[in-house]
Protein backbone atom coordinates (compact mmCIF):
# COMPACT_ATOMS: atom_id res chain seq x y z
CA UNK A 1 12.84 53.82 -16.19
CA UNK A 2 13.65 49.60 -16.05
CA UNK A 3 17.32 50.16 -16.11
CA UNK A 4 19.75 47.17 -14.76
CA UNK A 5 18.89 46.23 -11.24
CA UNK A 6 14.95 47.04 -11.69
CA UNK A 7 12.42 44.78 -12.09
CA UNK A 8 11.50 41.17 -12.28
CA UNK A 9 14.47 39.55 -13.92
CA UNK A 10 15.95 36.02 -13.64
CA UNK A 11 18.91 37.26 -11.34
CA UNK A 12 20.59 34.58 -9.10
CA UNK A 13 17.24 33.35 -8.32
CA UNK A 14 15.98 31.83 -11.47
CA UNK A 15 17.08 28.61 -10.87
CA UNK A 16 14.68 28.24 -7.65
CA UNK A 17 11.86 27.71 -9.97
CA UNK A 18 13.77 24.37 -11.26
CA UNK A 19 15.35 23.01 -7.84
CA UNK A 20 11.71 23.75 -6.43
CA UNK A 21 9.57 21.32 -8.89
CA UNK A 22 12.04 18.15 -9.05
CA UNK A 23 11.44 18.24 -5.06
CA UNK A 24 7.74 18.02 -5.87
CA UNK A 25 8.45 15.34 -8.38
CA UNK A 26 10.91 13.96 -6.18
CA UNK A 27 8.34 13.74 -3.79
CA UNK A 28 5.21 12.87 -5.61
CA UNK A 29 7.50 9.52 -7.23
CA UNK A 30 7.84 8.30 -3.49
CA UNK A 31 4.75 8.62 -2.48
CA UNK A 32 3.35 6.84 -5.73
CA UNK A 33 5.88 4.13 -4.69
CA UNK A 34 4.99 4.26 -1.17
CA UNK A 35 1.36 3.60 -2.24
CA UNK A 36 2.04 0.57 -4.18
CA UNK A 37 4.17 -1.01 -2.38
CA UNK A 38 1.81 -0.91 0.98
CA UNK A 39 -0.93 -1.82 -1.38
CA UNK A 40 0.73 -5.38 -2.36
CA UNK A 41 1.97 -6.55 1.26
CA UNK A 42 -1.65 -5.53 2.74
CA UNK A 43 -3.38 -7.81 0.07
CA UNK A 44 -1.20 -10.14 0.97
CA UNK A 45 -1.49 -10.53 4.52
CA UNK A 46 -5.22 -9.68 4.72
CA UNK A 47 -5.72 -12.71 1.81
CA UNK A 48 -3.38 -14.99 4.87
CA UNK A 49 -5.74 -13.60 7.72
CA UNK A 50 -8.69 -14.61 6.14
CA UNK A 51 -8.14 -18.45 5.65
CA UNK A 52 -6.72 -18.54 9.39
CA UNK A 53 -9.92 -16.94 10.28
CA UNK A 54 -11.65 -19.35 8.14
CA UNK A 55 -9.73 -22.45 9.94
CA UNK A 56 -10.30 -21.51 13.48
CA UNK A 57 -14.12 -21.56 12.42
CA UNK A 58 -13.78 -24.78 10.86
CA UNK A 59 -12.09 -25.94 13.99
CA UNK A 60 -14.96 -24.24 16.04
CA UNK A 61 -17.85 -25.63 13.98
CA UNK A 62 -15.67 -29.51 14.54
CA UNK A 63 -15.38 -29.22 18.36
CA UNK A 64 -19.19 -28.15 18.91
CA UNK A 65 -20.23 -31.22 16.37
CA UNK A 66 -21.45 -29.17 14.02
CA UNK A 67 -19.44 -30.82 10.92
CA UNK A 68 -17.60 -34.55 10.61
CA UNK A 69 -14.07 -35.47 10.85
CA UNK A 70 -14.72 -35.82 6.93
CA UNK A 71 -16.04 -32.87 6.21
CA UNK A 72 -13.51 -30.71 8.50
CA UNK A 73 -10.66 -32.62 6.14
CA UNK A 74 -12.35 -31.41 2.78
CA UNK A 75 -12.68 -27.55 4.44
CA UNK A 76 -9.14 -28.12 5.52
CA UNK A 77 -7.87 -28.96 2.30
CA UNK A 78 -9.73 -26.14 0.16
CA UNK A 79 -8.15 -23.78 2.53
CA UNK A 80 -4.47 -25.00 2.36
């Protein structure tokens, strides 16, 4: 006895299925851009960090006397 009104049919609620899954893909496409986009500035600022870190050693090693005017130059310039 599945007359009109019984059961699982498609109804005024069929569409949910649709609106539902482009909000996941909605949502999966910014977090994939999200991801990538982080990714690029962080390798770029952590690749800046570490020849600053790698100067202020340089300019540590110089003013203990550990390396030459010369030498601090060529470090300098490898850096830059």
């Amino acid at each position: 006895m599945m007359g009109p009104g019984w059961g699982m049919g498609w109804g005024m609620g069929g569409g949910s299925w649709l609106i539902a899954g482009l909000v996941v893909l909605i949502g999966f496409a910014i977090y994939y851009f999200m991801k990538n986009n982080n990714n690029n500035n962080s390798f770029n600022s952590s690749q800046k960090d570490s020849s600053t870190d790698a100067m202020e050693i340089a300019k540590k090693r110089l003013a203990r006397g550990e390396i030459t005017n010369a030498e601090f130059e060529e470090i300098k310039k490898r850096l830059l």
